[in-house]
PDB file of N, CA and C in Angstrom:
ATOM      1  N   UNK A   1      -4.645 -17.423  12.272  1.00  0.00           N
ATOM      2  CA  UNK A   1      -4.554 -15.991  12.029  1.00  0.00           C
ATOM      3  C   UNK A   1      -5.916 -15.486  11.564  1.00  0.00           C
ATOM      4  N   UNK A   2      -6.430 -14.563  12.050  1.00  0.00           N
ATOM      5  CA  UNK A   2      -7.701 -13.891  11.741  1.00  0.00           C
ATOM      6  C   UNK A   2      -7.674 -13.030  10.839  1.00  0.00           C
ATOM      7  N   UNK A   3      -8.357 -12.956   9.723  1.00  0.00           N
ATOM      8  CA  UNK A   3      -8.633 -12.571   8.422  1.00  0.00           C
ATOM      9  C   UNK A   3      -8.779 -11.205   8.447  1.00  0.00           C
ATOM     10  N   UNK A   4      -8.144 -10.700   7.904  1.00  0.00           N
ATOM     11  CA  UNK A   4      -8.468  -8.457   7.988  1.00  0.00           C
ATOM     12  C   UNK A   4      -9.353  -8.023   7.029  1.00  0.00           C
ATOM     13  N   UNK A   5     -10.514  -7.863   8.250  1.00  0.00           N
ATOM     14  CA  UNK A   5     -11.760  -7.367   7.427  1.00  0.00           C
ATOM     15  C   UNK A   5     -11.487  -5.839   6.372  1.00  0.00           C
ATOM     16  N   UNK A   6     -12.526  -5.553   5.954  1.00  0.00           N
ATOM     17  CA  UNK A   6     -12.042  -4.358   4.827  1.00  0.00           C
ATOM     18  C   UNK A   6     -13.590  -4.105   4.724  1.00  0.00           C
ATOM     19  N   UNK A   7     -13.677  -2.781   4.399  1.00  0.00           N
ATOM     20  CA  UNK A   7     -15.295  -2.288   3.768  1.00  0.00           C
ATOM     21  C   UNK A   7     -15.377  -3.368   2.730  1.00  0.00           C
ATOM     22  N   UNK A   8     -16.257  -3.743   2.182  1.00  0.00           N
ATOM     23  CA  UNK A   8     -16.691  -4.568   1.118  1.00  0.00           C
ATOM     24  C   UNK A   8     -16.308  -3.393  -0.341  1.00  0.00           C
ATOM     25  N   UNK A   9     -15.539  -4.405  -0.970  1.00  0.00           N
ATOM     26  CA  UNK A   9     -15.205  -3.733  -2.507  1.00  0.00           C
ATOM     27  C   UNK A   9     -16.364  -5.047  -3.208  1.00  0.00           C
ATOM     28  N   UNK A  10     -16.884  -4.154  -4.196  1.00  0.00           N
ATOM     29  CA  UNK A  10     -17.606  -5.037  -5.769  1.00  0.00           C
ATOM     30  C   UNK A  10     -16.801  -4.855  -6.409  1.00  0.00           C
ATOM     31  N   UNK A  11     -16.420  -5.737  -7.018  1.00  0.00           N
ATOM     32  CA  UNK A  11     -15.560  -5.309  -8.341  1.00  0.00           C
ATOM     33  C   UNK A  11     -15.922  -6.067  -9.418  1.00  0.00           C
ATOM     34  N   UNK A  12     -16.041  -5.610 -10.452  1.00  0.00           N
ATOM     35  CA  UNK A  12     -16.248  -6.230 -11.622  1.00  0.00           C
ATOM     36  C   UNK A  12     -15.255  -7.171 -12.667  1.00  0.00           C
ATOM     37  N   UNK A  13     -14.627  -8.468 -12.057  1.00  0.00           N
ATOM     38  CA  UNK A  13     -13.691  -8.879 -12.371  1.00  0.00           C
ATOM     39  C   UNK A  13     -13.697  -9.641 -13.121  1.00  0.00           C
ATOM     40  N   UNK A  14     -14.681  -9.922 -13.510  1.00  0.00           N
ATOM     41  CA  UNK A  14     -15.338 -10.720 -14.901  1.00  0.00           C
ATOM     42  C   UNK A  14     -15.591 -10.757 -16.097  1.00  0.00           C
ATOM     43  N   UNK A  15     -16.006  -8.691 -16.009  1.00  0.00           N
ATOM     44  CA  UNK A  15     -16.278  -8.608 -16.940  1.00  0.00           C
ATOM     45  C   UNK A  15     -17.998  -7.436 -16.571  1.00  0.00           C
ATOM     46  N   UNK A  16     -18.561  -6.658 -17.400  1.00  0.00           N
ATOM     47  CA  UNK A  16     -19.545  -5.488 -16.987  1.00  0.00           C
ATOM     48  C   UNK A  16     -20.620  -6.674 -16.102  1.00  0.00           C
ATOM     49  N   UNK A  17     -20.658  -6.054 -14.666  1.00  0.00           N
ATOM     50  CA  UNK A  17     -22.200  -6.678 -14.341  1.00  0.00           C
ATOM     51  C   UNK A  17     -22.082  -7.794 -13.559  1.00  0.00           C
ATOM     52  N   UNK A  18     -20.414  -8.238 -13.710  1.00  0.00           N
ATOM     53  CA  UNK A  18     -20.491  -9.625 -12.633  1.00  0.00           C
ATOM     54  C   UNK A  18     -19.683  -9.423 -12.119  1.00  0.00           C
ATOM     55  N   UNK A  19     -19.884  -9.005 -10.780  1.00  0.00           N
ATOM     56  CA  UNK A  19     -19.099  -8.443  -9.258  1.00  0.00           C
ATOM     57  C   UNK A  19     -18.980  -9.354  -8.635  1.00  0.00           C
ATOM     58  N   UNK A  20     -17.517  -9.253  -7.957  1.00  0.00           N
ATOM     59  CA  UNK A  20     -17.170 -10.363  -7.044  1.00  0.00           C
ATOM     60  C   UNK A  20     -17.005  -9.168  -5.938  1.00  0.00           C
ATOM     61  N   UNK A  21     -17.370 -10.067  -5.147  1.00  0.00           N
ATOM     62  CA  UNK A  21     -17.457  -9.305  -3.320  1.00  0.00           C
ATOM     63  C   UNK A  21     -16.487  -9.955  -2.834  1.00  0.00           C
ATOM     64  N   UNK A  22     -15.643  -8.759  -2.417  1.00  0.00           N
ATOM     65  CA  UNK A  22     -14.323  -8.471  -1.351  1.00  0.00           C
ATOM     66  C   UNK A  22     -14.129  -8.192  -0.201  1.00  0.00           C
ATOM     67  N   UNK A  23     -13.884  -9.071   1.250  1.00  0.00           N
ATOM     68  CA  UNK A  23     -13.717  -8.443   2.444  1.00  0.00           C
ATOM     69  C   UNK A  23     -12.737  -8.956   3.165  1.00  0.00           C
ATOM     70  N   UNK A  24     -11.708  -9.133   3.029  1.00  0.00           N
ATOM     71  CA  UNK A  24     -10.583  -9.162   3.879  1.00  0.00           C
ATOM     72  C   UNK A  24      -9.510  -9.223   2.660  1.00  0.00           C
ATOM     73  N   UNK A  25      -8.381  -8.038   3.215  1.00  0.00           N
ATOM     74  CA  UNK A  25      -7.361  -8.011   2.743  1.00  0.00           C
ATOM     75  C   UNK A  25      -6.942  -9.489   1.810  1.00  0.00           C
ATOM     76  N   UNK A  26      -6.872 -10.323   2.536  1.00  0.00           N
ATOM     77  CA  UNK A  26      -6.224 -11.471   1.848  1.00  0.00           C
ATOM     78  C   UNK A  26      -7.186 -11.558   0.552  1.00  0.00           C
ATOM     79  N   UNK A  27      -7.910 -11.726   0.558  1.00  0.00           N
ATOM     80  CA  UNK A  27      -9.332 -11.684  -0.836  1.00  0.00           C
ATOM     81  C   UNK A  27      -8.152 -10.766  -2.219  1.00  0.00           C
ATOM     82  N   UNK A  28      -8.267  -9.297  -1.673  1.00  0.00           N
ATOM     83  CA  UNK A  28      -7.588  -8.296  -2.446  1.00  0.00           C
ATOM     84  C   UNK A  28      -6.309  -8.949  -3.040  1.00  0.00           C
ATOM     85  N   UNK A  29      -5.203  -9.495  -2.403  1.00  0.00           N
ATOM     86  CA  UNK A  29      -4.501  -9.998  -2.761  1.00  0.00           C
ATOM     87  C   UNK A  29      -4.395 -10.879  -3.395  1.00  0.00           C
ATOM     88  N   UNK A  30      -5.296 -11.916  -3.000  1.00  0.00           N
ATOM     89  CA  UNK A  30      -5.143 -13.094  -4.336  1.00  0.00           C
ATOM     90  C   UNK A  30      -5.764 -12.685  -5.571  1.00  0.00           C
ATOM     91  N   UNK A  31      -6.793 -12.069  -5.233  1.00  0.00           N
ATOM     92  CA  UNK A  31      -7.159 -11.010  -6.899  1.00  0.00           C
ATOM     93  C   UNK A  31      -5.955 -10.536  -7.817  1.00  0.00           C
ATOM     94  N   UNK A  32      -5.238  -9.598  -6.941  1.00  0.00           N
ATOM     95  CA  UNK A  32      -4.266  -9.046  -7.247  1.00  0.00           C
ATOM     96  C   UNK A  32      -3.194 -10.053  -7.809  1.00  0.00           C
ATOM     97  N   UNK A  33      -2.700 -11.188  -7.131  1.00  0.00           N
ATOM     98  CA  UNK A  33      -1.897 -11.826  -7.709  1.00  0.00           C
ATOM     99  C   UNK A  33      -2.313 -13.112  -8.760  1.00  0.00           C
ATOM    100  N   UNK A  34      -3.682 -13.266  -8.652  1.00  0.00           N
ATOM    101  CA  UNK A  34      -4.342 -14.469  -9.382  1.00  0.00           C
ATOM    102  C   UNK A  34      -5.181 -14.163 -10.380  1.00  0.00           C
ATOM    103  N   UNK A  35      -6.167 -13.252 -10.233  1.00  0.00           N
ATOM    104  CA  UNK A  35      -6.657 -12.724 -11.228  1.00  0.00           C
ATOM    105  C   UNK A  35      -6.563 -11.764 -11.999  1.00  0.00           C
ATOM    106  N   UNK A  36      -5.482 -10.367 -11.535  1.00  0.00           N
ATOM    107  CA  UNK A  36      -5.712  -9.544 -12.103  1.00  0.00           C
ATOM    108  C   UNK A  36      -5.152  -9.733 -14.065  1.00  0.00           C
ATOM    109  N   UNK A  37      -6.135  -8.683 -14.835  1.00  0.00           N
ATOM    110  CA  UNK A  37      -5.700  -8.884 -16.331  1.00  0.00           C
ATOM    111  C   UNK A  37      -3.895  -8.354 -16.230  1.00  0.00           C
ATOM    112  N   UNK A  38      -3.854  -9.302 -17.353  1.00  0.00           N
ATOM    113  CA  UNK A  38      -2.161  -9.622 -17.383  1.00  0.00           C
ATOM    114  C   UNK A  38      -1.408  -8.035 -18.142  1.00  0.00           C
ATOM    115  N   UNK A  39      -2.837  -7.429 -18.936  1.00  0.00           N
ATOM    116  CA  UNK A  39      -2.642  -6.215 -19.539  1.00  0.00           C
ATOM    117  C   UNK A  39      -1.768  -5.107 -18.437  1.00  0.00           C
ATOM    118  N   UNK A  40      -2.278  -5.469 -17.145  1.00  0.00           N
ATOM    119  CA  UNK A  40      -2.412  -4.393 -16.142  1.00  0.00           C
ATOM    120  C   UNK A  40      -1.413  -4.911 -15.192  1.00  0.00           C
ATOM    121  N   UNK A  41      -0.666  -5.845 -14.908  1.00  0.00           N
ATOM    122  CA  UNK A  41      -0.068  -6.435 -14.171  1.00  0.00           C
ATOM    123  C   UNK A  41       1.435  -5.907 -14.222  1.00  0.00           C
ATOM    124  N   UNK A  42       2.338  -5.783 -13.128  1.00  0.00           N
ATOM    125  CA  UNK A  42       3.390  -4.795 -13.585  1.00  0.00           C
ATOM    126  C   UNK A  42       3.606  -4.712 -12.193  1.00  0.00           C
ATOM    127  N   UNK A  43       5.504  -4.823 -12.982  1.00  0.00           N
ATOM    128  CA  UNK A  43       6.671  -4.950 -11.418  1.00  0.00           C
ATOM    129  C   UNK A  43       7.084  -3.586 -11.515  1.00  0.00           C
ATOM    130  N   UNK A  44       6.604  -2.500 -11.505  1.00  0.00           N
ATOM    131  CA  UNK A  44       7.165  -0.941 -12.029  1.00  0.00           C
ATOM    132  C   UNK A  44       6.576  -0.548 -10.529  1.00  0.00           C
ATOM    133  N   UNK A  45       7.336   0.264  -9.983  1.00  0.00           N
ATOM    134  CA  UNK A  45       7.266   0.234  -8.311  1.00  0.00           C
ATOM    135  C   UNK A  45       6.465   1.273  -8.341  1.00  0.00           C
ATOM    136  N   UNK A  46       5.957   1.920  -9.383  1.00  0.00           N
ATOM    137  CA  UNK A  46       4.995   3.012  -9.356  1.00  0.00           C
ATOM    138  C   UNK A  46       3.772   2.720  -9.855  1.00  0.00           C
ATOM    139  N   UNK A  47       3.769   1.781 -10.201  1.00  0.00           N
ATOM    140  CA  UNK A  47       2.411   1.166 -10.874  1.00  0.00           C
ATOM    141  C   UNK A  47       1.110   0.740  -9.843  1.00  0.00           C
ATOM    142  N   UNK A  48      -0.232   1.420 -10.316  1.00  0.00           N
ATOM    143  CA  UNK A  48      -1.043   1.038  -9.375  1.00  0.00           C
ATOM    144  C   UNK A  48      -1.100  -0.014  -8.986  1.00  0.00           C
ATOM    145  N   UNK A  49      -0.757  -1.421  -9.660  1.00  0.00           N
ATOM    146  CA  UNK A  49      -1.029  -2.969  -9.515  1.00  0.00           C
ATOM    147  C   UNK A  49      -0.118  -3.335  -8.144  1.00  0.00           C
ATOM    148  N   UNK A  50       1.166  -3.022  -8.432  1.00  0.00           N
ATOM    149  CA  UNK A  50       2.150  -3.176  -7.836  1.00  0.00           C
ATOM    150  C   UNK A  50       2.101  -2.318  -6.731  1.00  0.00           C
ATOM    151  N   UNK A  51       1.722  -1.070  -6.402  1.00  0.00           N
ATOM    152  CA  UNK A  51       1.446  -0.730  -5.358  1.00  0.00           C
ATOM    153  C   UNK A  51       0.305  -0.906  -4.600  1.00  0.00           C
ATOM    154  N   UNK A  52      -0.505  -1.742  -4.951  1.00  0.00           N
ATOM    155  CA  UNK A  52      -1.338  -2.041  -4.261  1.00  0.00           C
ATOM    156  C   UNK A  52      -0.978  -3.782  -3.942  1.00  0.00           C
ATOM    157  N   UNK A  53      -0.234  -4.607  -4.227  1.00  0.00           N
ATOM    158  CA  UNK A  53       0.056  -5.472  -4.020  1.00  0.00           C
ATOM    159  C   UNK A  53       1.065  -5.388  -2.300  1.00  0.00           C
ATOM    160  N   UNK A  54       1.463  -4.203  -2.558  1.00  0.00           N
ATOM    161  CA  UNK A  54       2.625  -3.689  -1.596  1.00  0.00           C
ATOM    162  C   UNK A  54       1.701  -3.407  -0.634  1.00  0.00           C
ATOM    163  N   UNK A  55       0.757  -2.633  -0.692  1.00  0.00           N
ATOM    164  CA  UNK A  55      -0.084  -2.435  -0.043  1.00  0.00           C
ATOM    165  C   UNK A  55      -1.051  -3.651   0.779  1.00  0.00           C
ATOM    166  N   UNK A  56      -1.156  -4.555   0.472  1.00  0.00           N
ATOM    167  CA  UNK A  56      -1.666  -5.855   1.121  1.00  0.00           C
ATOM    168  C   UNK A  56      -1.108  -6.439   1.706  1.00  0.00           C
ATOM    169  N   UNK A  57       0.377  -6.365   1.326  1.00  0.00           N
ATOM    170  CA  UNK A  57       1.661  -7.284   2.339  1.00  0.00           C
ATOM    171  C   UNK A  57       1.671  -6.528   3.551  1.00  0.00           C
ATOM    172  N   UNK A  58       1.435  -5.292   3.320  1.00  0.00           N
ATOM    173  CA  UNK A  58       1.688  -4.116   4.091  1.00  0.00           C
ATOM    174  C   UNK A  58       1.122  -4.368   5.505  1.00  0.00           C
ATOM    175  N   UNK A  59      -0.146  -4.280   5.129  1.00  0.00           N
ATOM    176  CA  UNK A  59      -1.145  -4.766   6.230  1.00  0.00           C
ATOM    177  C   UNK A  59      -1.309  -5.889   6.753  1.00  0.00           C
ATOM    178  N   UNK A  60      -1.077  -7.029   5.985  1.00  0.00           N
ATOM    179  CA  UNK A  60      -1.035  -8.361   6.451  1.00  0.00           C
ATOM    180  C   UNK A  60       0.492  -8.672   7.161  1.00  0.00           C
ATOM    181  N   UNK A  61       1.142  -7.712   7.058  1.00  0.00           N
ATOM    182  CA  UNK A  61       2.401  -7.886   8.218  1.00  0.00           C
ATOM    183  C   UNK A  61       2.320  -6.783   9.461  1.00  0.00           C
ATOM    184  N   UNK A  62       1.109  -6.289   9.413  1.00  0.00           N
ATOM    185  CA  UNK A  62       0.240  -4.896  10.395  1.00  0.00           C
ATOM    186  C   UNK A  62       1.347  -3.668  10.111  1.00  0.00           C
ATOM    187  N   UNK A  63       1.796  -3.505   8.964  1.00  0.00           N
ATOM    188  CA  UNK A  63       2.918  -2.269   8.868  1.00  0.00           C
ATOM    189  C   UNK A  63       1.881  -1.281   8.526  1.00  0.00           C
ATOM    190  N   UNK A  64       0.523  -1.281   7.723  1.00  0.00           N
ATOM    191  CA  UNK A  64      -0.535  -0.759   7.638  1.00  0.00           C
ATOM    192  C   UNK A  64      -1.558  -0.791   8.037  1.00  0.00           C
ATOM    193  N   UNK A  65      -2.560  -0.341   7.754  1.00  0.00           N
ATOM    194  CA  UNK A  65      -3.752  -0.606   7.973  1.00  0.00           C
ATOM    195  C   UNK A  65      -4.871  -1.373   6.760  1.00  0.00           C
ATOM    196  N   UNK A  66      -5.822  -2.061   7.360  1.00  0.00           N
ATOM    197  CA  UNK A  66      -6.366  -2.644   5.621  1.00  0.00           C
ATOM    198  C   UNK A  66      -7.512  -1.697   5.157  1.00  0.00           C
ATOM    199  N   UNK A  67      -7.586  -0.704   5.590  1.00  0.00           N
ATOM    200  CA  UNK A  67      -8.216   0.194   4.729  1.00  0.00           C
ATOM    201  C   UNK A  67      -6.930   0.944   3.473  1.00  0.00           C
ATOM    202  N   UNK A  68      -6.321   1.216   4.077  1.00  0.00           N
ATOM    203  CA  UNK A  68      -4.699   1.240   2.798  1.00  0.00           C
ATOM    204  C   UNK A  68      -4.909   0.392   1.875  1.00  0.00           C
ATOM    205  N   UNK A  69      -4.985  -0.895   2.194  1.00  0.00           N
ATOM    206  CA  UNK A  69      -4.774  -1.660   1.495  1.00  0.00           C
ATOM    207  C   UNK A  69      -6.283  -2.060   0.796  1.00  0.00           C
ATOM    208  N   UNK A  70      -7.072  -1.460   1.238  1.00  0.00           N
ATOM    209  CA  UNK A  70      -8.658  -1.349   0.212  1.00  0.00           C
ATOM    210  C   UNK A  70      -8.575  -0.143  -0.852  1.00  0.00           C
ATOM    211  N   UNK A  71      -7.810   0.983  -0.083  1.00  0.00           N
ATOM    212  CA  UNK A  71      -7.914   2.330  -1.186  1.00  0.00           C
ATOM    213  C   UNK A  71      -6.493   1.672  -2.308  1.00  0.00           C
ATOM    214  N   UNK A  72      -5.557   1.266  -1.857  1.00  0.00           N
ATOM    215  CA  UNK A  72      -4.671   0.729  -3.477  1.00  0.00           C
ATOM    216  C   UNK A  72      -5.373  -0.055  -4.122  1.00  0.00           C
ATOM    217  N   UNK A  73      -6.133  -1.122  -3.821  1.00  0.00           N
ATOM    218  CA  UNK A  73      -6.558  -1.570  -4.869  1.00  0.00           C
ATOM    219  C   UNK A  73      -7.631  -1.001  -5.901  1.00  0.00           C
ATOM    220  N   UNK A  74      -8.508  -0.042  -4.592  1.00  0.00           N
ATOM    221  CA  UNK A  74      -9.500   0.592  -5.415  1.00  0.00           C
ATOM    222  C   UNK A  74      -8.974   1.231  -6.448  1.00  0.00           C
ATOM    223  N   UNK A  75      -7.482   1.872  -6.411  1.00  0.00           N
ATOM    224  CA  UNK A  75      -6.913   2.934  -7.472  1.00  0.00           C
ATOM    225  C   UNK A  75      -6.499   1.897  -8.140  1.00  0.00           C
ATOM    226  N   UNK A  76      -5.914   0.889  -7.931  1.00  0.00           N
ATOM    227  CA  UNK A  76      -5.705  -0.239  -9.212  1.00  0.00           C
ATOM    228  C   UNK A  76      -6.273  -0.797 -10.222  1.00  0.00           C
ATOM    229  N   UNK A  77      -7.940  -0.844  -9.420  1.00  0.00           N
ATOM    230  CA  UNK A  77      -8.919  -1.191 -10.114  1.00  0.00           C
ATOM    231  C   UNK A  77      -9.361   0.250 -11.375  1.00  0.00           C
ATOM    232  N   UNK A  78      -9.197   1.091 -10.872  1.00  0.00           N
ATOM    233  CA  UNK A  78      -9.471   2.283 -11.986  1.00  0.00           C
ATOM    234  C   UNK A  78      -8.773   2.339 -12.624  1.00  0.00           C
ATOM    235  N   UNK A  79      -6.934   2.205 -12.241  1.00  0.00           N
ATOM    236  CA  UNK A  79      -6.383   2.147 -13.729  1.00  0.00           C
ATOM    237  C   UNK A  79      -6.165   1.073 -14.591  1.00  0.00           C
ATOM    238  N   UNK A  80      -7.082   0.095 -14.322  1.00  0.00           N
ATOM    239  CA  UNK A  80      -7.284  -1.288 -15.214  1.00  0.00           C
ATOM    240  C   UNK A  80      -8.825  -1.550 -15.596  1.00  0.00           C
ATOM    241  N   UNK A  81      -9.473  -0.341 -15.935  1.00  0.00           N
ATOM    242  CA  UNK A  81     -10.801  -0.212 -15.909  1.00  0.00           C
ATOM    243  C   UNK A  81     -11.447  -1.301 -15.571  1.00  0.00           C
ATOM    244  N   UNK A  82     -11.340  -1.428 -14.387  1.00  0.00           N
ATOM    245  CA  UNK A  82     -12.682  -2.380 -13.335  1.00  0.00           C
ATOM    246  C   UNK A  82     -13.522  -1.808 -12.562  1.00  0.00           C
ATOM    247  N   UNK A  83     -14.702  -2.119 -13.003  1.00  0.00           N
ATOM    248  CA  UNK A  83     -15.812  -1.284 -11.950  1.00  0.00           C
ATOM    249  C   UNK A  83     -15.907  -1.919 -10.532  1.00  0.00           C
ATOM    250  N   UNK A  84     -15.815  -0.717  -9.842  1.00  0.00           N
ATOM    251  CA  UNK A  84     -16.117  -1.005  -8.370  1.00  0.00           C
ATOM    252  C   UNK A  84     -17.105   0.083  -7.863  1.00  0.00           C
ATOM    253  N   UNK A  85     -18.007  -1.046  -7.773  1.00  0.00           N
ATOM    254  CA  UNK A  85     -19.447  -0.283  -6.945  1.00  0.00           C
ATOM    255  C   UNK A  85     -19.142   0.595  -5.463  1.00  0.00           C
ATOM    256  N   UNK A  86     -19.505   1.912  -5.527  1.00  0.00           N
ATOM    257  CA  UNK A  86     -19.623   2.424  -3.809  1.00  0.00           C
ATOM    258  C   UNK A  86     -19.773   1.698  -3.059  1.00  0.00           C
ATOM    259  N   UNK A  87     -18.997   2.114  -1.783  1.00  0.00           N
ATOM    260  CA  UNK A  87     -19.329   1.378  -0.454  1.00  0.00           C
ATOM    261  C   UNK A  87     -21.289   1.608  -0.211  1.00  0.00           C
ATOM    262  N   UNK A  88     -21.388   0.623  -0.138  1.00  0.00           N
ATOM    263  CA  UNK A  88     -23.117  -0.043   0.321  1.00  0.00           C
ATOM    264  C   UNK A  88     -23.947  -0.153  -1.018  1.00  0.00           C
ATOM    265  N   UNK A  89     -23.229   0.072  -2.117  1.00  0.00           N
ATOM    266  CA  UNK A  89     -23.906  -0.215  -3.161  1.00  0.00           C
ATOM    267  C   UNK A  89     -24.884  -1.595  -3.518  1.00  0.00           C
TER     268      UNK A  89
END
């Protein structure tokens, strides 16, 4: 199965200043289910975490697209204050 590319997300998942580089959906997801802080993590079907988790299955079963599934996480990442650098940053 061929990997679903995505604009490149930075995200700061470490901690200020140390960006991990993101490009295929599947990446997003294991973030999402492996790393994200446990503060922010949440089965609440309205929750950015969780909808952006939805959002990766989404696409990786082609019900979406993986730019969908780049903009949920990007909103996930803001409401779990993680910096994510602009596209071409």
């Amino acid at each position: 199965m061929a990997h679903l590319r995505i604009v490149t997300v930075k995200a700061a998942l470490h901690g200020e200043g140390d960006y991990s580089v993101l490009s295929t959906v599947e990446a997003l997801a294991g973030v999402l289910l492996n790393q994200w802080p446990p503060k922010y993590q949440s089965d609440d079907v309205l929750s950015p975490h969780y909808l952006a988790r939805q959002a990766c299955i989404a696409a990786l079963e082609g019900k979406s697209t993986p730019a969908e599934a780049r903009a949920a996480f990007v909103k996930a990442c803001d409401e779990a204050d993680i910096d994510v650098l602009p596209p071409g940053a």
